[in-house]
N, C-alpha and C. Protein backbone atom coordinates (compact mmCIF):
# COMPACT_ATOMS: atom_id res chain seq x y z
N UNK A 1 29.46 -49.19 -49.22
CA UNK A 1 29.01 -50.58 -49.28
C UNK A 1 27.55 -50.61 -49.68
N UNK A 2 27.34 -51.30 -50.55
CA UNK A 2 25.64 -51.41 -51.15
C UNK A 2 24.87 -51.66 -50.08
N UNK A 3 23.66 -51.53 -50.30
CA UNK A 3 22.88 -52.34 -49.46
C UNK A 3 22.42 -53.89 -49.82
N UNK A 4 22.57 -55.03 -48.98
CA UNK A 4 21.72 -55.95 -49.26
C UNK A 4 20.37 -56.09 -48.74
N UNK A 5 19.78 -56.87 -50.02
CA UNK A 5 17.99 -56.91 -49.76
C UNK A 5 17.41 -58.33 -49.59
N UNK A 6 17.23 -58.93 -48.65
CA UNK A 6 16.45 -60.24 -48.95
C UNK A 6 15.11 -60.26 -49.02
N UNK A 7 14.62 -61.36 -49.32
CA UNK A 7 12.71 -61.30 -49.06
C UNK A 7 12.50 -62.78 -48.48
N UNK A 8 11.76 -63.33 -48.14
CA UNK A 8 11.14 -64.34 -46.82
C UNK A 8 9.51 -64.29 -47.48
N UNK A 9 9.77 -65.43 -48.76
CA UNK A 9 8.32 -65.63 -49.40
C UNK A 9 7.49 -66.57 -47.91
N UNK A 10 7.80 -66.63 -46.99
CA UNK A 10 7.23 -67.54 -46.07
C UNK A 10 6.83 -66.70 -44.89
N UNK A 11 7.29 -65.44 -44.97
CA UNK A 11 6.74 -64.59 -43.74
C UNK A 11 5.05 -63.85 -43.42
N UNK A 12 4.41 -64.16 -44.45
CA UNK A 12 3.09 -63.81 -44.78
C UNK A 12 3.12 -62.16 -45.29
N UNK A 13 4.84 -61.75 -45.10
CA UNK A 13 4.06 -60.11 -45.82
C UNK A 13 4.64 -60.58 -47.05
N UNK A 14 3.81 -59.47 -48.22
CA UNK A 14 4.16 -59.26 -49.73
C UNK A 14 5.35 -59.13 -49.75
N UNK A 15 6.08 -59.94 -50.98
CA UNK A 15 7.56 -59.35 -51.36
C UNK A 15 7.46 -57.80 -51.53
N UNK A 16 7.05 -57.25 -52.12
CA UNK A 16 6.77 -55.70 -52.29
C UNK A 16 7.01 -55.06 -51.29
N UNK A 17 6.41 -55.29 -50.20
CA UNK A 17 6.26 -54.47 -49.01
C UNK A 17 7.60 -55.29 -48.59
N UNK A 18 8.27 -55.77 -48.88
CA UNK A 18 9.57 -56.16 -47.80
C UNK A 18 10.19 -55.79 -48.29
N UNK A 19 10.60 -55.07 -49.72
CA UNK A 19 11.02 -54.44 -50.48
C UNK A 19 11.26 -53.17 -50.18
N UNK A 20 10.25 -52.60 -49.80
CA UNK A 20 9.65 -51.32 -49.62
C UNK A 20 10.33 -51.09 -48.46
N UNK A 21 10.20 -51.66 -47.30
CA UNK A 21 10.78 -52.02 -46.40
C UNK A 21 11.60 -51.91 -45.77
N UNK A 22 12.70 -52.70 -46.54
CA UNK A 22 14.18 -52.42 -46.63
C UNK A 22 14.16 -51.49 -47.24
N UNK A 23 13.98 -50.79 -48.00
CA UNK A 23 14.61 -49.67 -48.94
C UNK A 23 14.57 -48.40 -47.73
N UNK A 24 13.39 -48.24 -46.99
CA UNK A 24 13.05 -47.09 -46.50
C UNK A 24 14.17 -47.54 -44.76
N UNK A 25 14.00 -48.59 -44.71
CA UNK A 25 15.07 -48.27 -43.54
C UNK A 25 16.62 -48.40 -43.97
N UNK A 26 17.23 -48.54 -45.26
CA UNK A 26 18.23 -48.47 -45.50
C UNK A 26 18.69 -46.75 -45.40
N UNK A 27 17.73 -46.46 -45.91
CA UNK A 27 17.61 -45.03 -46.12
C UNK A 27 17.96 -44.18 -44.76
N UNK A 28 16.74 -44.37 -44.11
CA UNK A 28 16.66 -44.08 -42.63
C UNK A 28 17.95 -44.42 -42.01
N UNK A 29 18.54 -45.30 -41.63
CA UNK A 29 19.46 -45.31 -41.44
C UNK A 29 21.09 -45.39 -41.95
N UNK A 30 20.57 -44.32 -43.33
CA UNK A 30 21.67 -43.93 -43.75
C UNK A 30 22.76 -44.82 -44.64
N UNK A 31 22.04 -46.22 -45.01
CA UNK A 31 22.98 -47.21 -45.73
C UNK A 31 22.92 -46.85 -46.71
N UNK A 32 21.42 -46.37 -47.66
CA UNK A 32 21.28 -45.39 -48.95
C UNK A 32 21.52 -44.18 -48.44
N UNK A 33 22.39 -43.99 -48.91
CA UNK A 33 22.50 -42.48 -49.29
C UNK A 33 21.60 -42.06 -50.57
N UNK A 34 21.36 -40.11 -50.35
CA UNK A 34 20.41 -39.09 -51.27
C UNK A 34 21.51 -39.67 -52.43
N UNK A 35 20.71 -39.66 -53.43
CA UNK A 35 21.75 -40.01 -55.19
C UNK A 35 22.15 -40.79 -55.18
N UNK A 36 22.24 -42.08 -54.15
CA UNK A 36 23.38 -43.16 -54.47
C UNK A 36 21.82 -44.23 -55.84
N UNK A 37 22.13 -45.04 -56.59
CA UNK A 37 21.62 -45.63 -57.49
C UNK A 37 21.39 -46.84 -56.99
N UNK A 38 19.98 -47.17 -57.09
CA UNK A 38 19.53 -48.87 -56.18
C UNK A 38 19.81 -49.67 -57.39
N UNK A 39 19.78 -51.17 -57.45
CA UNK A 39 19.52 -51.76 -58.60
C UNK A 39 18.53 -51.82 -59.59
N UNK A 40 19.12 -51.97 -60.62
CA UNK A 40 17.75 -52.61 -61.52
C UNK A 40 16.75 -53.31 -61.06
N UNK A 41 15.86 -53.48 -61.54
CA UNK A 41 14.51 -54.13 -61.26
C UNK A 41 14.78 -55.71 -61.92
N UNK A 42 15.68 -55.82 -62.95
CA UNK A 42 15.85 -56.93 -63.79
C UNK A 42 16.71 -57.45 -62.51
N UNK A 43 17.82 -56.46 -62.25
CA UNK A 43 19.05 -57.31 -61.06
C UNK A 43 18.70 -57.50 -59.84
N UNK A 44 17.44 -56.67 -59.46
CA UNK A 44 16.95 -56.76 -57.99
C UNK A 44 16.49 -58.31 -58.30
N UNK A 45 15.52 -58.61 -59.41
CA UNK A 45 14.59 -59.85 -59.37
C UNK A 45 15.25 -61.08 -59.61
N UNK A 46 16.80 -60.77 -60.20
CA UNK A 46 17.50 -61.49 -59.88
C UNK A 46 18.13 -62.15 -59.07
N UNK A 47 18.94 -60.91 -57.90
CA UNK A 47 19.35 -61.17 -56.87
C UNK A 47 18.22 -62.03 -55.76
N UNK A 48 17.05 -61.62 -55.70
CA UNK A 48 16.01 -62.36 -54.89
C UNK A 48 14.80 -63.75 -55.87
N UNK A 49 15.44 -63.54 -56.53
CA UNK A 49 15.14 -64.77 -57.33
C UNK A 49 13.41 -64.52 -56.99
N UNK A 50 13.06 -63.52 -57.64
CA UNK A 50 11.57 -63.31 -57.78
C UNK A 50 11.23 -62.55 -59.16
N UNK A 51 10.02 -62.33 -59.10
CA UNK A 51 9.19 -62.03 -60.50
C UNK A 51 9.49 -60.39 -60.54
N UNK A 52 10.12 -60.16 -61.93
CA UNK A 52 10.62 -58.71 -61.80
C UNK A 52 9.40 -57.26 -61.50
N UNK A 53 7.95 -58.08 -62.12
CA UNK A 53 6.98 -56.91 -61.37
C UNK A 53 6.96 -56.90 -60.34
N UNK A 54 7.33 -57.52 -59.49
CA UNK A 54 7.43 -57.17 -57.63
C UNK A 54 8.00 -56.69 -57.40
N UNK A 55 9.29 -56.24 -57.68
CA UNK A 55 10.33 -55.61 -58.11
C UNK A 55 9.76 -53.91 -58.41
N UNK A 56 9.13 -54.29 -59.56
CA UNK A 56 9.00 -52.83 -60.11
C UNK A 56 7.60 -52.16 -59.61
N UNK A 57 6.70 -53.26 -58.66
CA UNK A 57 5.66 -52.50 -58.09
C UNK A 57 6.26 -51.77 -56.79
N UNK A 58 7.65 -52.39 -56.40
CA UNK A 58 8.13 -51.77 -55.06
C UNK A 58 8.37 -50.22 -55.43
N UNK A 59 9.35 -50.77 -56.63
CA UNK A 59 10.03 -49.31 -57.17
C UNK A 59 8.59 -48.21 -57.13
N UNK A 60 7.70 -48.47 -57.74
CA UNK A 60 6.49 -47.77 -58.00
C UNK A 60 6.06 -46.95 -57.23
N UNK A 61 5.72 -47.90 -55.68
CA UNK A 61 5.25 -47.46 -54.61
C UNK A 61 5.88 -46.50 -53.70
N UNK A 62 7.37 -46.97 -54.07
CA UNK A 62 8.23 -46.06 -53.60
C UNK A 62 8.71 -44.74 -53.94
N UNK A 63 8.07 -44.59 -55.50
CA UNK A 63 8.67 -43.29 -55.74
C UNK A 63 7.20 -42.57 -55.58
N UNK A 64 5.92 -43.05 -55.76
CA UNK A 64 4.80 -42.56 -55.09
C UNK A 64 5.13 -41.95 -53.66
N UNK A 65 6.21 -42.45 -52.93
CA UNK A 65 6.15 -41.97 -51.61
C UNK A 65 6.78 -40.56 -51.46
N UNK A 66 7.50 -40.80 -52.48
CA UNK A 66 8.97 -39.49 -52.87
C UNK A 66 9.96 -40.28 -52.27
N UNK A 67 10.57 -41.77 -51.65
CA UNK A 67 11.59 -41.94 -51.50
C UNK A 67 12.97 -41.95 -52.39
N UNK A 68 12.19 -42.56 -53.77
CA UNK A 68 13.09 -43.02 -54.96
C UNK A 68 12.47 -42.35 -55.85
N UNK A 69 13.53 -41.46 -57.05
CA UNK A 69 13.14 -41.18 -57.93
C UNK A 69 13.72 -42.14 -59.39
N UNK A 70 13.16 -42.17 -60.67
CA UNK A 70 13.88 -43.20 -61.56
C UNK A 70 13.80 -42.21 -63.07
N UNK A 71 14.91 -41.96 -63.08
CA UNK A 71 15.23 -41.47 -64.50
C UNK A 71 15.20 -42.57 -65.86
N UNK A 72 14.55 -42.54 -66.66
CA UNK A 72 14.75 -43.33 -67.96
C UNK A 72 16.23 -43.58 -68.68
N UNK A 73 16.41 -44.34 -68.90
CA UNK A 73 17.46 -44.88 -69.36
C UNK A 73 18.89 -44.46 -67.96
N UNK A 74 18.49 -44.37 -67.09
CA UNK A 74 19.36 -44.29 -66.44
C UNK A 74 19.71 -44.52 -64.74
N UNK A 75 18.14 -45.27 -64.28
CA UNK A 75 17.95 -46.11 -63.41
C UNK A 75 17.17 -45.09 -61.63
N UNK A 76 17.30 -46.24 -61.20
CA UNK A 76 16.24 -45.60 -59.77
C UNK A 76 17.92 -45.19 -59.02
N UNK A 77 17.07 -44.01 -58.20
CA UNK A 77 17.94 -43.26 -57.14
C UNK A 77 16.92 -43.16 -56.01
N UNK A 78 18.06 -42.83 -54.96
CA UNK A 78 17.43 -42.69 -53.47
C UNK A 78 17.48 -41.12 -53.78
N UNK A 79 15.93 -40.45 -53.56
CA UNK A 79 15.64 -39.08 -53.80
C UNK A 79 16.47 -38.44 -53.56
N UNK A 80 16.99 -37.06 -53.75
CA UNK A 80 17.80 -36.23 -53.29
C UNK A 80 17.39 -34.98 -53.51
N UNK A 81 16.21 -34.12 -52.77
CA UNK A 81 16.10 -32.99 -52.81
C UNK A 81 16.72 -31.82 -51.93
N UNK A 82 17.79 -32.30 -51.33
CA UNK A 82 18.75 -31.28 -50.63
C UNK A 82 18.11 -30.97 -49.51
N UNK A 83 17.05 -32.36 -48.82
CA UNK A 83 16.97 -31.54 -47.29
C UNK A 83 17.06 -32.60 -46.34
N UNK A 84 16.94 -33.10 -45.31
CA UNK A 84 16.91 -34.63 -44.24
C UNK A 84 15.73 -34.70 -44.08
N UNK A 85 14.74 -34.35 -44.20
CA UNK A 85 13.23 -34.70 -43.79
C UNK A 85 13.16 -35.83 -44.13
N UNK A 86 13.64 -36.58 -45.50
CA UNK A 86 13.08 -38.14 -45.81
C UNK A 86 13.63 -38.39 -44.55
N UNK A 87 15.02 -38.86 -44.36
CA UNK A 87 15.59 -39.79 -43.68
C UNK A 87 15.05 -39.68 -42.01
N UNK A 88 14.35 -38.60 -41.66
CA UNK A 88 13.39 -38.00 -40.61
C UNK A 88 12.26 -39.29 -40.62
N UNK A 89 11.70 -38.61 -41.51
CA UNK A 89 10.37 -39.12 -41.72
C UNK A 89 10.27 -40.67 -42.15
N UNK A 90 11.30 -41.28 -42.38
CA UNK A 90 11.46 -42.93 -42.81
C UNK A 90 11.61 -43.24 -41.89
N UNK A 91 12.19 -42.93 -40.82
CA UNK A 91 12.81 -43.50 -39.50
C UNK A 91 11.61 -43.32 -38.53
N UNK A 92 10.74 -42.74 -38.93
CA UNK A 92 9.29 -42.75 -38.08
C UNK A 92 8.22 -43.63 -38.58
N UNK A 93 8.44 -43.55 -39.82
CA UNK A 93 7.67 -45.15 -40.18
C UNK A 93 8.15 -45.96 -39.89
N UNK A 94 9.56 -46.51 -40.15
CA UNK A 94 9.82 -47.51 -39.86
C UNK A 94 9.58 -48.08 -38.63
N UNK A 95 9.70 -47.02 -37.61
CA UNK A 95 9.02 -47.01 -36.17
C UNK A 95 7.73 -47.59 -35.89
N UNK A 96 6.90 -46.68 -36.22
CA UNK A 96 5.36 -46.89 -36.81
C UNK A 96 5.23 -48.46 -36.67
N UNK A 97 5.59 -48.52 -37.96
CA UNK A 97 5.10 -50.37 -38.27
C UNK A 97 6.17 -51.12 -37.23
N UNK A 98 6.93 -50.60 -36.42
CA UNK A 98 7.46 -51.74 -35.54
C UNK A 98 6.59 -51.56 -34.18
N UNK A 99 6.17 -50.30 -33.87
CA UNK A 99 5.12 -50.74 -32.87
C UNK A 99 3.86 -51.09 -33.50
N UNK A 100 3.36 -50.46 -34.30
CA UNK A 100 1.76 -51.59 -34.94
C UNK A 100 2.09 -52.90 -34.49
N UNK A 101 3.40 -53.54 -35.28
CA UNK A 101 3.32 -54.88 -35.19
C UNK A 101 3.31 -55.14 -33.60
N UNK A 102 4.00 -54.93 -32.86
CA UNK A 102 4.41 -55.07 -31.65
C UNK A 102 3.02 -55.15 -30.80
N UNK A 103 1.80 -53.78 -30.99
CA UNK A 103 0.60 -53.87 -30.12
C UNK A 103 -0.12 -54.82 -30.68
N UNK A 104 -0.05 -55.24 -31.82
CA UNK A 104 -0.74 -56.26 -32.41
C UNK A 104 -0.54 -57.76 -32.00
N UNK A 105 0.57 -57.76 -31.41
CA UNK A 105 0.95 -59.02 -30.86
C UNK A 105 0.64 -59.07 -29.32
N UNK A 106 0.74 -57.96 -29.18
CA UNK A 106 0.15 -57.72 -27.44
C UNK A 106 -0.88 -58.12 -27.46
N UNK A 107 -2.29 -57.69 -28.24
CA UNK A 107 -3.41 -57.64 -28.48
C UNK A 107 -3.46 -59.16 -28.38
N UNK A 108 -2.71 -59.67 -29.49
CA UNK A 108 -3.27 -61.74 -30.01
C UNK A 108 -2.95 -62.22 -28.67
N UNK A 109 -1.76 -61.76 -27.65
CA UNK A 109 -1.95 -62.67 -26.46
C UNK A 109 -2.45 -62.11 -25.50
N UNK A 110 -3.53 -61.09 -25.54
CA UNK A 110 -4.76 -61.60 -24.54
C UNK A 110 -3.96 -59.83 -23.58
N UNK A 111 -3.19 -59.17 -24.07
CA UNK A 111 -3.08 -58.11 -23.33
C UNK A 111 -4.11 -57.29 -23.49
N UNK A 112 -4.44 -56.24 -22.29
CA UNK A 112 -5.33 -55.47 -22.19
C UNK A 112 -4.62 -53.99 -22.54
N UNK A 113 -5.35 -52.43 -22.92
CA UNK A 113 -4.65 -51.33 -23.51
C UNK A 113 -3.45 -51.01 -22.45
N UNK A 114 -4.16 -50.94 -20.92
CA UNK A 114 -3.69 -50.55 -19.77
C UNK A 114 -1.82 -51.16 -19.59
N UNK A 115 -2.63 -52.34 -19.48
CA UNK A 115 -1.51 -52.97 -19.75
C UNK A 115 0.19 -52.81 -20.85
N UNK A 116 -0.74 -52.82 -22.09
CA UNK A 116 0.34 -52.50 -23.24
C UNK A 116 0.77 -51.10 -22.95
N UNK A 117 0.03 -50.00 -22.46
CA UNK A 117 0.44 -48.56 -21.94
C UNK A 117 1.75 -48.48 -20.86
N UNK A 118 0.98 -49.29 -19.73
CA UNK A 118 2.52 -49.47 -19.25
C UNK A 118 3.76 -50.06 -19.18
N UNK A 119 3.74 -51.44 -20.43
CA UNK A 119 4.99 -51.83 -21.21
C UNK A 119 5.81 -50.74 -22.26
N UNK A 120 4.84 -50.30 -22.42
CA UNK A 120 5.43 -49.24 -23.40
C UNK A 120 5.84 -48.03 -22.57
N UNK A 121 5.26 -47.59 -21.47
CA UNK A 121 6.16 -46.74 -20.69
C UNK A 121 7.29 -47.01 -20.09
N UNK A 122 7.82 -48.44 -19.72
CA UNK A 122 8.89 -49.09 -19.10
C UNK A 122 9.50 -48.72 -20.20
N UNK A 123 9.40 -49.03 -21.47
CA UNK A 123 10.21 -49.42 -22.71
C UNK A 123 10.79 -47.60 -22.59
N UNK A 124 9.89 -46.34 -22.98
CA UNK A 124 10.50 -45.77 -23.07
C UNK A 124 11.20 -45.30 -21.54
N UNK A 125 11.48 -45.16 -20.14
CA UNK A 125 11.85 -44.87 -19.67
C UNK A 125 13.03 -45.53 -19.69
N UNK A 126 13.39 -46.76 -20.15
CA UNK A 126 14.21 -47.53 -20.21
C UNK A 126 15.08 -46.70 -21.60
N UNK A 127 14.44 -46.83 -22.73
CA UNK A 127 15.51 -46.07 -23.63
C UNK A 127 15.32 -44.41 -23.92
N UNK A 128 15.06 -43.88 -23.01
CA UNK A 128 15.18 -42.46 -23.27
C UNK A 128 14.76 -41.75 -21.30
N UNK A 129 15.84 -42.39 -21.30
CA UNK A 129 15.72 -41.88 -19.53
C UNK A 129 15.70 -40.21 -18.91
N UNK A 130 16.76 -39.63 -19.90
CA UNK A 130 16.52 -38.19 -19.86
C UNK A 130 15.40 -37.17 -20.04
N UNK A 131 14.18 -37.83 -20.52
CA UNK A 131 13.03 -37.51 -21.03
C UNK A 131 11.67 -37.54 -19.95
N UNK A 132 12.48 -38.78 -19.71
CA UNK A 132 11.12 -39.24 -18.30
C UNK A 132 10.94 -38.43 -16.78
């Protein structure tokens, strides 16, 4: 099953980066598969009814990362160098920017570090109990 991609011109992030986004947690969690073929940049900008360089600055950024590679005349792929480290390492960004965002919101309502330290220790004792 493909992946679907939306974008939310009203959320204050760049289409690009929501792009980017989705691609790397599709990945991460395995909806792209290594070699499977993303869309065109013409059909992506279609499907999201946006400007096809946003499109192709995602693609850009993304194969800068090593997620996607894009053969000429024959379209973008989800990298495939024969090892799991991407899908490792996507799933820790994707992480990443969900707690950034998360302490960042702690921060705007007036939480202190101490504080956010021990929400975040509940959180993990709560999902990784064997650890604690």
């Amino acid at each position: 099953m493909p992946a679907v991609f939306t974008v939310d011109p009203r959320s204050g992030v760049p289409l690009y980066l929501q792009i980017i986004d989705q691609i790397k947690r599709s990945v991460a969690l395995g909806v792209l598969a290594a070699g499977e073929q993303l869309p065109t940049v013409k059909q992506l900008a279609l499907d999201l009814t946006i400007n096809p360089n946003t499109v192709a600055r995602a693609y850009r950024e993304l194969e800068r990362d090593e997620v996607i590679e894009t053969a000429v005349g024959r379209g973008s792929f989800v990298r495939d160098d024969g090892t799991t480290a991407f899908p490792r390492a996507a799933a820790s960004d994707v992480a990443a920017k969900a707690l950034l965002l998360a302490v960042r919101e702690a921060k705007s309502v007036g939480l202190t570090s101490p504080q956010v330290r021990t929400l975040f220790e509940a959180a993990l004792a709560r999902w990784f109990p064997e650890e604690t």
